[in-house]
N, C-alpha and C. Protein backbone atom coordinates (compact mmCIF):
# COMPACT_ATOMS: atom_id res chain seq x y z
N UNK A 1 103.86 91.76 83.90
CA UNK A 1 105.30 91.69 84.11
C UNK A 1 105.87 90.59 83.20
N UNK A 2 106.89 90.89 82.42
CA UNK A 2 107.51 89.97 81.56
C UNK A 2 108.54 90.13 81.46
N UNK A 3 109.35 90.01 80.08
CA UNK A 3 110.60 90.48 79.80
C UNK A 3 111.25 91.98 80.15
N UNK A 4 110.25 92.46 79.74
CA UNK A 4 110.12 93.89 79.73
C UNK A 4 110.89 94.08 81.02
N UNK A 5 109.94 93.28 82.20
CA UNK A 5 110.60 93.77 83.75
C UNK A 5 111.74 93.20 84.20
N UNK A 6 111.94 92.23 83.77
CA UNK A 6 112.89 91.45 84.04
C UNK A 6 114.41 92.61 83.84
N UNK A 7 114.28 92.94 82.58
CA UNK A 7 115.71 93.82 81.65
C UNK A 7 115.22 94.75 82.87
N UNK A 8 114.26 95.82 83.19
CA UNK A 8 114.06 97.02 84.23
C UNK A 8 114.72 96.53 85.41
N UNK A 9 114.41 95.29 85.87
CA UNK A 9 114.93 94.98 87.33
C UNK A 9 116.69 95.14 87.05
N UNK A 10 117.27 94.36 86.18
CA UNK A 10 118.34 94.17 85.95
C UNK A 10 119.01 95.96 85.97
N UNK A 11 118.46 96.42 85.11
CA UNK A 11 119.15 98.25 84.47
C UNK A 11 118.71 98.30 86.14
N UNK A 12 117.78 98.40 86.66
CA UNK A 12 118.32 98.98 88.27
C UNK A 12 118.98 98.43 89.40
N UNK A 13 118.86 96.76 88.99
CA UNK A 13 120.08 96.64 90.32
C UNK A 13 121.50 97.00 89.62
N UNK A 14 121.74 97.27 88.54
CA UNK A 14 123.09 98.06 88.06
C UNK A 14 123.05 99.27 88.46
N UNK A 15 121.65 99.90 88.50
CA UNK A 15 122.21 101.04 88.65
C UNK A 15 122.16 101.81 90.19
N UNK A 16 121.33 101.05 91.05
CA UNK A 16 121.19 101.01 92.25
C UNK A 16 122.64 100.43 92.98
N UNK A 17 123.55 99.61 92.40
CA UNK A 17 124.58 98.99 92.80
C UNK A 17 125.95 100.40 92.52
N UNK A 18 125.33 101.14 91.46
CA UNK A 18 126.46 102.05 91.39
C UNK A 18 125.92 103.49 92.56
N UNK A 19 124.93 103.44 92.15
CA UNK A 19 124.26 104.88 93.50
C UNK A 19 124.65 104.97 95.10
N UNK A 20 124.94 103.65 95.44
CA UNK A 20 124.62 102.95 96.48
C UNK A 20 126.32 102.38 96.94
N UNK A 21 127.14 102.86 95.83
CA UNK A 21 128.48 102.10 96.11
C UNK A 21 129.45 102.65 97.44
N UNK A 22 129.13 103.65 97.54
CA UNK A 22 129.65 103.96 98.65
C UNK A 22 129.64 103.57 100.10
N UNK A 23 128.08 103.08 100.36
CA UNK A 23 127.26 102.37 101.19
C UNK A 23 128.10 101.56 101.97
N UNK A 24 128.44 101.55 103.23
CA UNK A 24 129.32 100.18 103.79
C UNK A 24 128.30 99.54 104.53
N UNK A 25 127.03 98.86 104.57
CA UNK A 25 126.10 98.54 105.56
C UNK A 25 126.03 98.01 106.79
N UNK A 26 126.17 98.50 107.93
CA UNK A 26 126.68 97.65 109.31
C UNK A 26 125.42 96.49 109.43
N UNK A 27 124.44 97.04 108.77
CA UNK A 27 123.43 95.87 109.00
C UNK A 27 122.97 95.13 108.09
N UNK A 28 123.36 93.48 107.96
CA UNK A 28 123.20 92.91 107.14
C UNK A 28 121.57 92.40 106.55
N UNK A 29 121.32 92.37 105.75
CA UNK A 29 119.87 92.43 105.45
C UNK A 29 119.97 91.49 104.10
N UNK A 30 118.51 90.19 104.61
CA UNK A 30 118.48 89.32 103.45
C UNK A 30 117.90 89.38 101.81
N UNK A 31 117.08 90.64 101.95
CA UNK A 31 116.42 91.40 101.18
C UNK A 31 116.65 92.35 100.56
N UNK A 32 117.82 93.00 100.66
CA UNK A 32 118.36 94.16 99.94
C UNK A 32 119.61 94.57 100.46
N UNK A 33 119.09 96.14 101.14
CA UNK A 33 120.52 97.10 101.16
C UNK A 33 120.29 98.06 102.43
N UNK A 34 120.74 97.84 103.31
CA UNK A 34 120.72 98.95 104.58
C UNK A 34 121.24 99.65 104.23
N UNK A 35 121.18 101.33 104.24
CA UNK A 35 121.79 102.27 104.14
C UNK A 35 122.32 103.15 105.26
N UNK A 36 123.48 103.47 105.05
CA UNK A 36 124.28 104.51 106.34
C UNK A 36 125.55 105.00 105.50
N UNK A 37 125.16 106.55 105.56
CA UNK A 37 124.01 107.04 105.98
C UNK A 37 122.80 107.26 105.74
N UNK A 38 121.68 107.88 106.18
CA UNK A 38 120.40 107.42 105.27
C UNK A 38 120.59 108.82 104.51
N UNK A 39 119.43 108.49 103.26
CA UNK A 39 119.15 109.74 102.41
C UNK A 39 118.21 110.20 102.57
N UNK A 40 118.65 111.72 102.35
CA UNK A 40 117.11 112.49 102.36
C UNK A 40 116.06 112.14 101.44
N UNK A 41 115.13 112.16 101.35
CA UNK A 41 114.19 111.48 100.11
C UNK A 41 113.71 113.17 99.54
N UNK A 42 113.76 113.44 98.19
CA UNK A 42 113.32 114.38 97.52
C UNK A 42 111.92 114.95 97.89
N UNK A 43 112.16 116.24 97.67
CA UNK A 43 110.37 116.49 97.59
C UNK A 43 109.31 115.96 97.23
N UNK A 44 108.54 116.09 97.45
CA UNK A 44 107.14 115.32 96.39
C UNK A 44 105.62 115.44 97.26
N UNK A 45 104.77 115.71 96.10
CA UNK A 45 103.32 116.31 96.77
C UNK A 45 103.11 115.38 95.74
N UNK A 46 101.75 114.36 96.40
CA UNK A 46 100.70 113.45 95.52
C UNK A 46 99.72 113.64 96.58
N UNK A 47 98.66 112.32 96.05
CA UNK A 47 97.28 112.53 96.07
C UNK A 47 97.21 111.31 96.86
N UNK A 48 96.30 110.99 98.36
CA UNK A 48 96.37 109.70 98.89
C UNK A 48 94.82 109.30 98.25
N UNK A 49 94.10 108.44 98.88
CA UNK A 49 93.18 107.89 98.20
C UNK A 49 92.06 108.76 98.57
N UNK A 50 92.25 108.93 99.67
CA UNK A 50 90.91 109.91 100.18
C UNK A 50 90.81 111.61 99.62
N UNK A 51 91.36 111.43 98.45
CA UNK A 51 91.84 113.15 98.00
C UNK A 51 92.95 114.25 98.54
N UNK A 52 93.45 113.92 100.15
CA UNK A 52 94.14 114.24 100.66
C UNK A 52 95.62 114.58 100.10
N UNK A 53 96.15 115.71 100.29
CA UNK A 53 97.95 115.90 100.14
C UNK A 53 98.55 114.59 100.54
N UNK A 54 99.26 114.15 100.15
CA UNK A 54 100.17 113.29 100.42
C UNK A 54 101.73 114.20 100.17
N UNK A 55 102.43 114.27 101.40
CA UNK A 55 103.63 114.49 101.09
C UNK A 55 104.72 114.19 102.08
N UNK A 56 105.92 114.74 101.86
CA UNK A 56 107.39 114.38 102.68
C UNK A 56 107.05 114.59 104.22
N UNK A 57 105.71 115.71 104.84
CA UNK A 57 105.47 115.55 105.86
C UNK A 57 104.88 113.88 106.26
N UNK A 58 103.83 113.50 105.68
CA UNK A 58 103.59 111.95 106.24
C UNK A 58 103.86 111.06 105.78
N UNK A 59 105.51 111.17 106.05
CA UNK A 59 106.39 110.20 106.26
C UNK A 59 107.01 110.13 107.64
N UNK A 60 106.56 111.48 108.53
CA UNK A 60 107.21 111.70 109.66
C UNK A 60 106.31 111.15 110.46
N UNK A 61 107.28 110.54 112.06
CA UNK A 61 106.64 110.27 113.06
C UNK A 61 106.22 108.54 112.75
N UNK A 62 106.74 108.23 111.77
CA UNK A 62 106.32 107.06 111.33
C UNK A 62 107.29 105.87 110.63
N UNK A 63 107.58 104.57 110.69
CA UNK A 63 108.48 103.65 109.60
C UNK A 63 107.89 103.57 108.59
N UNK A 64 108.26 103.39 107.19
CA UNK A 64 107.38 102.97 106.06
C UNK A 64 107.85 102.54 105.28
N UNK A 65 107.26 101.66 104.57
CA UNK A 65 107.56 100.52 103.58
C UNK A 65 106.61 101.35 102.01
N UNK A 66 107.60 102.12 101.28
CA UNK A 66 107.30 102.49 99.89
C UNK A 66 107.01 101.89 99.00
N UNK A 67 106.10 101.17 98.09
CA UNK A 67 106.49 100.49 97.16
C UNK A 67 105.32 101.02 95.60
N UNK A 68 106.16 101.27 94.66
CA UNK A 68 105.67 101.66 93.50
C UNK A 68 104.94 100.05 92.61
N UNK A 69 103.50 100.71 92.16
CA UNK A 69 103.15 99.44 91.14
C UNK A 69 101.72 100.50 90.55
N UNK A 70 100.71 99.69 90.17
CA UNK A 70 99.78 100.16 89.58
C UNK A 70 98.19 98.88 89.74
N UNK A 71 97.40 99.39 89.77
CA UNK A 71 95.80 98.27 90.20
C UNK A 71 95.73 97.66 89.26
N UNK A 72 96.32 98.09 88.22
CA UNK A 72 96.34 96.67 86.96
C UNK A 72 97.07 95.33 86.59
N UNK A 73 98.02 95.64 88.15
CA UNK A 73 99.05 95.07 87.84
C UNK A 73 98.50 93.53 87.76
N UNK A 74 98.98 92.29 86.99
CA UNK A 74 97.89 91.03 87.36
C UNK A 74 99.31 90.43 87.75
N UNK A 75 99.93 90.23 88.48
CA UNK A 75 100.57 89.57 89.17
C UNK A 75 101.68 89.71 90.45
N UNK A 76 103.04 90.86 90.07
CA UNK A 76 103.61 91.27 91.55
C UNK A 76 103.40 92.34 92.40
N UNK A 77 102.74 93.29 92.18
CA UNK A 77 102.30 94.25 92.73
C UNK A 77 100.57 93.28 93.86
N UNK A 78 99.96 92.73 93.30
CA UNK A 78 99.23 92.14 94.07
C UNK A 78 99.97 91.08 95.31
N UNK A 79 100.98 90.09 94.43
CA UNK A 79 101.86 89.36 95.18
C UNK A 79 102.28 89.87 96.29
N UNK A 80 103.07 91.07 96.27
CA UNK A 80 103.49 92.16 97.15
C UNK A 80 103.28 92.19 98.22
N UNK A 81 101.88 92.80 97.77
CA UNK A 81 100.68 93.54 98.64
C UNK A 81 100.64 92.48 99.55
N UNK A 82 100.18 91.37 99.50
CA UNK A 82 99.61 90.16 99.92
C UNK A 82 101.05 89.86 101.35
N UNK A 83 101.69 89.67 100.25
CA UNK A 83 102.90 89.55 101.49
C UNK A 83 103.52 90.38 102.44
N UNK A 84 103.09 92.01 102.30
CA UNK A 84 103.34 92.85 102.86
C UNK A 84 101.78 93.02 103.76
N UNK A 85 100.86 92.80 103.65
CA UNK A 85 99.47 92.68 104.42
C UNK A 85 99.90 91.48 105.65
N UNK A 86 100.40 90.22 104.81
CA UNK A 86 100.48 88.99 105.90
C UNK A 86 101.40 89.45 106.90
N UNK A 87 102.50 90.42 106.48
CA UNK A 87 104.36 90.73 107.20
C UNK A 87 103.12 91.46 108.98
N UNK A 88 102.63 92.75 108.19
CA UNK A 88 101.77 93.34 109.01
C UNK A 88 100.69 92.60 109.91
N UNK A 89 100.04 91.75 109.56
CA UNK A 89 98.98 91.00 110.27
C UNK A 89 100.19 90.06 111.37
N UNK A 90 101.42 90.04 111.05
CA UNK A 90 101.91 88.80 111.67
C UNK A 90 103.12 90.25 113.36
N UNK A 91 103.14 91.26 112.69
CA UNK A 91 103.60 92.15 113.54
C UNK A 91 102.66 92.35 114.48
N UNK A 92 100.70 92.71 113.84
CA UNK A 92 100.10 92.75 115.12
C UNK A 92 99.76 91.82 116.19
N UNK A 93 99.66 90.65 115.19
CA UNK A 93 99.67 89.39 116.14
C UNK A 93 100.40 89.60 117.44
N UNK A 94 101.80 89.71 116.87
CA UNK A 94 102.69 89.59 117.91
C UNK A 94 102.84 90.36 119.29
N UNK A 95 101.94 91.60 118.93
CA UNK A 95 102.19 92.77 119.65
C UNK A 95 103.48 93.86 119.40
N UNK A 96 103.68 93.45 117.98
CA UNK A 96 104.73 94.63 117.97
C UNK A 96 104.87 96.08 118.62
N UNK A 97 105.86 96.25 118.90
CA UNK A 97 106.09 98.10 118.99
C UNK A 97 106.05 99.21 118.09
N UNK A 98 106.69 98.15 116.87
CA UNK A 98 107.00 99.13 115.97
C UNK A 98 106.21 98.31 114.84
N UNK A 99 105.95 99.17 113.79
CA UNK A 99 104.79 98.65 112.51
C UNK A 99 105.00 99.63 111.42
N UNK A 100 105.31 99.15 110.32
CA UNK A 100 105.47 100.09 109.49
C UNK A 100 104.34 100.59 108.81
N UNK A 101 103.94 101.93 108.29
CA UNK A 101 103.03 102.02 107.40
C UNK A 101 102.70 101.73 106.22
N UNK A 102 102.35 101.21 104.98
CA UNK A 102 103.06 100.70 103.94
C UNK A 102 102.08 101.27 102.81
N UNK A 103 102.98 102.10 101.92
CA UNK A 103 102.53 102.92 100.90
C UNK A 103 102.22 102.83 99.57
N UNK A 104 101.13 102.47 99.06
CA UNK A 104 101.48 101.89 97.66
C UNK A 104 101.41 103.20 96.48
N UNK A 105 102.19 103.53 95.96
CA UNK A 105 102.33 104.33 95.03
C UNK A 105 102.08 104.16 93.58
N UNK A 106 101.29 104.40 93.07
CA UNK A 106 101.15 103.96 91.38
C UNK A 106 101.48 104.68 90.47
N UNK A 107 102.03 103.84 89.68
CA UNK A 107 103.20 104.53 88.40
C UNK A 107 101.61 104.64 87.07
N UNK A 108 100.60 104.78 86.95
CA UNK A 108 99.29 104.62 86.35
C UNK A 108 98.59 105.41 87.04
N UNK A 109 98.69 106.80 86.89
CA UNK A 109 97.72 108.09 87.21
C UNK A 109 97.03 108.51 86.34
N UNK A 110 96.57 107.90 85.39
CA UNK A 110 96.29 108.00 84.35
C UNK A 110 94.80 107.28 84.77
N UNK A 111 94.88 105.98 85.26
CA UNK A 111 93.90 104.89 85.45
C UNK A 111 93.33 104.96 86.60
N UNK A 112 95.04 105.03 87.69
CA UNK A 112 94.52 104.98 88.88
C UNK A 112 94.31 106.21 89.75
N UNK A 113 92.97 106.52 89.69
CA UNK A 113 92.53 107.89 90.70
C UNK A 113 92.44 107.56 92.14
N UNK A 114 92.22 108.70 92.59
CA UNK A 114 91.90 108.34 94.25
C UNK A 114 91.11 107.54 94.27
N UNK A 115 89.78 107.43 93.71
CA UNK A 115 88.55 106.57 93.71
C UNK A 115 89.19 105.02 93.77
N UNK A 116 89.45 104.56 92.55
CA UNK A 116 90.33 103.76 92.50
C UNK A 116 91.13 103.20 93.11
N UNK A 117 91.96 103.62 93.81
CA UNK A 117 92.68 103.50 94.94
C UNK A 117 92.26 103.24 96.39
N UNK A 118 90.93 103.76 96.55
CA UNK A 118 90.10 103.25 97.75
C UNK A 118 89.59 102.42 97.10
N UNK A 119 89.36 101.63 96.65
CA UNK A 119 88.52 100.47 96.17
C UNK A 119 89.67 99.16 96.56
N UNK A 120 90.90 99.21 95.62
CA UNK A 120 91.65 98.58 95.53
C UNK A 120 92.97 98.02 96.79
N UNK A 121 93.33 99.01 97.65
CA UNK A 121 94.49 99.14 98.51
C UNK A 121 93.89 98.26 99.57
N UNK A 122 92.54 98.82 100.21
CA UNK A 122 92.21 98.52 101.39
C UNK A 122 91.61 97.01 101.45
N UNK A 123 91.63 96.64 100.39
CA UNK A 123 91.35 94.96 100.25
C UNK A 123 92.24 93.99 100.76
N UNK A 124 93.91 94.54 100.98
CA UNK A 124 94.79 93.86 101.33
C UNK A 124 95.10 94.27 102.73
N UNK A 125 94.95 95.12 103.16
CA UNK A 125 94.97 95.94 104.52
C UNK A 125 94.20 97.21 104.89
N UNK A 126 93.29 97.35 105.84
CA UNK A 126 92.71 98.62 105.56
C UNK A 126 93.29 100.04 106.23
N UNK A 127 94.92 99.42 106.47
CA UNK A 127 95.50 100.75 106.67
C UNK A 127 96.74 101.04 106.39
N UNK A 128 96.04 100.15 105.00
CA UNK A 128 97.50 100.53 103.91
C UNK A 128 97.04 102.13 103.15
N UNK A 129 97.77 102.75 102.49
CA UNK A 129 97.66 103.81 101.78
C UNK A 129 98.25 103.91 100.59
N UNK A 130 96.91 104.35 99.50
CA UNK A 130 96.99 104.20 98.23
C UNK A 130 97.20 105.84 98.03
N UNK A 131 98.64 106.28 96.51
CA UNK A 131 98.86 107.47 96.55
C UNK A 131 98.91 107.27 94.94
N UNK A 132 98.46 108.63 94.42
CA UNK A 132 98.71 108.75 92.86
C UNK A 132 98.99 110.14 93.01
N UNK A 133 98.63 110.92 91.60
CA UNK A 133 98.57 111.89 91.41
C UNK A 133 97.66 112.62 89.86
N UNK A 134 97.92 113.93 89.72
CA UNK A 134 96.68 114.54 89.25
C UNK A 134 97.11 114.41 88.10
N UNK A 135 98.71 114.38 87.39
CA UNK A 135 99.18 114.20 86.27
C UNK A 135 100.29 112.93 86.37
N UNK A 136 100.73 112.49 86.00
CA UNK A 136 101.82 111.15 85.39
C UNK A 136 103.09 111.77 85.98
N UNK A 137 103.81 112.96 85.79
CA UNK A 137 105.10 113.85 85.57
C UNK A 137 105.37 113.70 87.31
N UNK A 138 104.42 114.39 88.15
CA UNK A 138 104.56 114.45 89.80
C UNK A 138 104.79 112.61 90.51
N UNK A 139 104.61 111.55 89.44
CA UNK A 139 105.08 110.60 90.18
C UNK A 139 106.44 110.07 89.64
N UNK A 140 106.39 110.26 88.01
CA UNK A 140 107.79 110.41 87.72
C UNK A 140 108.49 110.88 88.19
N UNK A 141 108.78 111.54 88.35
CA UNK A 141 109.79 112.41 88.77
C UNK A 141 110.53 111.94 90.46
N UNK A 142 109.65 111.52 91.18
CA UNK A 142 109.62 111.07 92.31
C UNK A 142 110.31 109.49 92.37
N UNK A 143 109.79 108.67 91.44
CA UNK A 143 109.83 107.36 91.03
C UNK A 143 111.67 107.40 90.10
N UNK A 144 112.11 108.46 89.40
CA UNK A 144 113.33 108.50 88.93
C UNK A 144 114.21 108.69 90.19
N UNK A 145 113.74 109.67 90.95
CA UNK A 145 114.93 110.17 91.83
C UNK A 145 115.02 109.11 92.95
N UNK A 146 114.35 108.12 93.03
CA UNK A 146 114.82 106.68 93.64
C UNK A 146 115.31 105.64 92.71
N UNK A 147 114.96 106.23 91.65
CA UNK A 147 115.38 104.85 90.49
C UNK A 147 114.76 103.70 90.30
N UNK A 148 113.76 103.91 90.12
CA UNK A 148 112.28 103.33 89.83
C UNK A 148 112.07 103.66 88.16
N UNK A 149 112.58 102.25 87.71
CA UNK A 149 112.06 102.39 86.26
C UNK A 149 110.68 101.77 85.78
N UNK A 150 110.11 103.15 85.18
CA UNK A 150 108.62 103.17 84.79
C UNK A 150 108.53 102.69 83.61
N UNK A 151 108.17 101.98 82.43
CA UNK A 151 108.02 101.80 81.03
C UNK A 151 106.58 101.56 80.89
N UNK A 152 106.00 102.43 79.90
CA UNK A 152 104.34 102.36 79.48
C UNK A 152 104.61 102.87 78.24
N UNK A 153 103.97 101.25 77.86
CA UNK A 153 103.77 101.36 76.27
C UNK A 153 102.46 101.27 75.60
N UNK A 154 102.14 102.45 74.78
CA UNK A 154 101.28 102.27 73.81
C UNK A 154 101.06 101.26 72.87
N UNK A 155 99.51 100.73 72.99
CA UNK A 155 98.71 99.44 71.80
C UNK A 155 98.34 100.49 70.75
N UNK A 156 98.00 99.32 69.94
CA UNK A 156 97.50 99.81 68.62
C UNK A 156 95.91 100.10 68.79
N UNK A 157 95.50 99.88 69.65
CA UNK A 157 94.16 100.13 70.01
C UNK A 157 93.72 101.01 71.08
N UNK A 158 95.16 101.48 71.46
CA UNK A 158 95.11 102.69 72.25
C UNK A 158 95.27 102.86 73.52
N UNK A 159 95.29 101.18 74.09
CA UNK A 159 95.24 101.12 75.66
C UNK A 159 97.04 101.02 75.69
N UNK A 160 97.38 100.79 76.97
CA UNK A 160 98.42 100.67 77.18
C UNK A 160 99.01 99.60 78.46
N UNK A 161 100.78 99.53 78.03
CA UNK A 161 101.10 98.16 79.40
C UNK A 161 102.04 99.13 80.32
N UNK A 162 102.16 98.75 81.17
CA UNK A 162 102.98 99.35 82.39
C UNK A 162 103.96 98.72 82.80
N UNK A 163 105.14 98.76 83.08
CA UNK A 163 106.29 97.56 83.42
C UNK A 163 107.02 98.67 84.41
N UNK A 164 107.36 97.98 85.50
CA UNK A 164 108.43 98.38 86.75
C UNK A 164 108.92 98.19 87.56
N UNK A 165 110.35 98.36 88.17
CA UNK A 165 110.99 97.75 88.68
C UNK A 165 110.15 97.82 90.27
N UNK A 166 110.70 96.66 90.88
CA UNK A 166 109.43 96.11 91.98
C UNK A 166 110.41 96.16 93.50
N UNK A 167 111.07 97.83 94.20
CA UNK A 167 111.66 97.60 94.88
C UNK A 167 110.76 98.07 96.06
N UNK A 168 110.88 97.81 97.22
CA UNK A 168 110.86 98.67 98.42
C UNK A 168 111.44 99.46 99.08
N UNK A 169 111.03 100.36 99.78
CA UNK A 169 111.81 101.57 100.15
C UNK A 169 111.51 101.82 101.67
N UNK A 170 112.17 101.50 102.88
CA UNK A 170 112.00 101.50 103.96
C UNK A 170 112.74 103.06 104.53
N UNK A 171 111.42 103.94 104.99
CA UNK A 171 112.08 105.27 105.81
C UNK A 171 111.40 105.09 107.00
N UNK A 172 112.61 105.80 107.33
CA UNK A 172 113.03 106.06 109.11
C UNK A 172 111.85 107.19 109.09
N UNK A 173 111.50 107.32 110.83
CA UNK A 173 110.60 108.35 111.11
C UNK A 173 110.90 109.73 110.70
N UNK A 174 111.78 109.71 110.65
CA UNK A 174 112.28 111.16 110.23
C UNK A 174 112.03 111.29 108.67
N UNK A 175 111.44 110.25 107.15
CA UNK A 175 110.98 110.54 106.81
C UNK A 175 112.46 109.99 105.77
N UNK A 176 113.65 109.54 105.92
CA UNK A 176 114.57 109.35 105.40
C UNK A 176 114.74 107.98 105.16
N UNK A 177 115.88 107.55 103.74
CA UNK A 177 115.65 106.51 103.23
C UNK A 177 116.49 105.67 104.05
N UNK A 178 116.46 104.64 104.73
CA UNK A 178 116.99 103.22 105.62
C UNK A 178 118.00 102.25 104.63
N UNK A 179 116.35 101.70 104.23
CA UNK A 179 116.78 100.43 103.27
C UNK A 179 116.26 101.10 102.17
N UNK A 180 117.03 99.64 100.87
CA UNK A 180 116.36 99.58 100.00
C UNK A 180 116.23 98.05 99.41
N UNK A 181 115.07 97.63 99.90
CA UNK A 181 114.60 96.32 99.30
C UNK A 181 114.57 95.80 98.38
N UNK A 182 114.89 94.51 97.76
CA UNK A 182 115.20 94.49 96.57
C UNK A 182 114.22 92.56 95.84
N UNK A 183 114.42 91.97 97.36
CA UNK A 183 113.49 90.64 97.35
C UNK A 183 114.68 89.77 97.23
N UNK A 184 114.05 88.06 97.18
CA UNK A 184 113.30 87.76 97.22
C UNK A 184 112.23 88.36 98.31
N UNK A 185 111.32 88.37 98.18
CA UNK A 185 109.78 89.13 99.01
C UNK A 185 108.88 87.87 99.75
N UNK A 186 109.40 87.27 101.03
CA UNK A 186 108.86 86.70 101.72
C UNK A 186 108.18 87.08 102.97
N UNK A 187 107.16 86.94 103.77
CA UNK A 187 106.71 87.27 104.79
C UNK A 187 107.81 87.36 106.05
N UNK A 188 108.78 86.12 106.49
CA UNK A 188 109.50 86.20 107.23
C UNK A 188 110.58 86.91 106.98
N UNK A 189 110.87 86.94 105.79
CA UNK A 189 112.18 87.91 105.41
C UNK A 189 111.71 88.99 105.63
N UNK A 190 110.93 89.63 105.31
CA UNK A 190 110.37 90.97 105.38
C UNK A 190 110.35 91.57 107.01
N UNK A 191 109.82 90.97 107.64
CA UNK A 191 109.48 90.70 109.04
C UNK A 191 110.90 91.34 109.70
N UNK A 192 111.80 90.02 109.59
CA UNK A 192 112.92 89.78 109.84
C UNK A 192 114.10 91.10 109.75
N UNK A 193 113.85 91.45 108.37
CA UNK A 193 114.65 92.68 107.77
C UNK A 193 113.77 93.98 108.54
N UNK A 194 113.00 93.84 108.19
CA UNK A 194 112.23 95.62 109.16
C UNK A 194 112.67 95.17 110.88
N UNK A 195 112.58 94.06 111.36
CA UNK A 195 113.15 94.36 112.99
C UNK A 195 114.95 94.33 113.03
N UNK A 196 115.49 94.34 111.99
CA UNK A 196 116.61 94.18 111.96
C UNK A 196 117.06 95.80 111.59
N UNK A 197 116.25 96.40 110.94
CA UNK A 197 116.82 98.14 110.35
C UNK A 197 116.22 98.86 111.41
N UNK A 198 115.26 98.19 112.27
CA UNK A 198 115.01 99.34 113.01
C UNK A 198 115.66 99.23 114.62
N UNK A 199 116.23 98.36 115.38
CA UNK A 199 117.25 97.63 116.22
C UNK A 199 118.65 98.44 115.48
N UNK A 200 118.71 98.46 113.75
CA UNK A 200 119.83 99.42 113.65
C UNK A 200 119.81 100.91 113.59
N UNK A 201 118.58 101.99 113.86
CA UNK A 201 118.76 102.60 113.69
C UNK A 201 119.88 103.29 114.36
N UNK A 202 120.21 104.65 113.39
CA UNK A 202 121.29 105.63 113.89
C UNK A 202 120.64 106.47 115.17
């Protein structure tokens, strides 16, 4: 993550600020953007770690915390994780009711296979869920229609870098979009903001 992400974060809170303008939020949130009404979230079939379909069905019956990155990432996508593992360890502590599931999606299907993905996810929680897919295009496509900017650039030696914007995406059981997270990304904020969207649901 560098410059590169920095300009990506920026082009999407512009452009998330214009998508989103209509939005009047009754619930104030330190981390982003409550949404009302919520959105339907687009189609989409991927791959969870265990080879399994992943799709718009398991999102139902459930809260979840979306967040796009890749296993190479060497710095916020691990950061993330870490703080979204502690948010969770500090909900069961408590005895929560409610717990979100939390999804890590990788923009690197290329690198990151299912295999991969069980190796990597369950290190930070072992019931987090790692999702890719079989080609690059099925997460694009998914990753645009939230506005998730992807940039992977080709080396001269053939490997490549990955840069992307680093939001969260909180859906309602019904599988629809709530919030949209935007950070700073603290354990208590996080905490704080998920018992606050779900006390608001519609």
């Amino acid at each position: 993550m560098g410059l590169a992400f920095i300009c990506i974060a920026g082009i999407l809170g512009v452009g998330a600020a214009i998508f989103w303008r209509h939005s009047a939020p009754p619930v104030e949130l330190s981390t982003g953007t409550y949404l009302s009404p919520r959105r339907v979230l687009p189609e989409f079939s991927l791959i969870d770690q265990r080879g399994q379909t992943f799709a718009n069905q398991n999102l139902r019956g459930h809260w979840s915390f979306l967040f796009f990155g890749y296993t190479n990432c060497p710095d916020f996508c691990p950061a993330t994780l870490s703080t979204l593992a502690a948010m969770e360890k500090q909900l069961r502590a408590g005895g929560a009711g409610v717990r979100p599931q939390v999804i890590f999606v990788s923009v690197d299907a290329k690198r990151d296979t299912p295999q991969q993905l069980a190796k990597y996810v369950p290190y930070f929680d072992p019931e987090f869920i790692g999702v890719t897919a079989a080609d690059p295009p099925a997460i694009e496509a998914l990753a645009r229609k939230l506005g998730v900017a992807v940039l992977i650039e080709p080396k001269p030696d053939g490997s490549y870098t990955v840069d992307h914007s680093g939001a969260i995406f909180v859906l309602d059981p019904m599988g629809k979009l709530a919030a949209v997270l935007t950070g700073p990304f603290t354990v208590d904020a996080l905490r704080a903001d998920f018992e606050r969207i779900v006390a608001g649901r519609a």
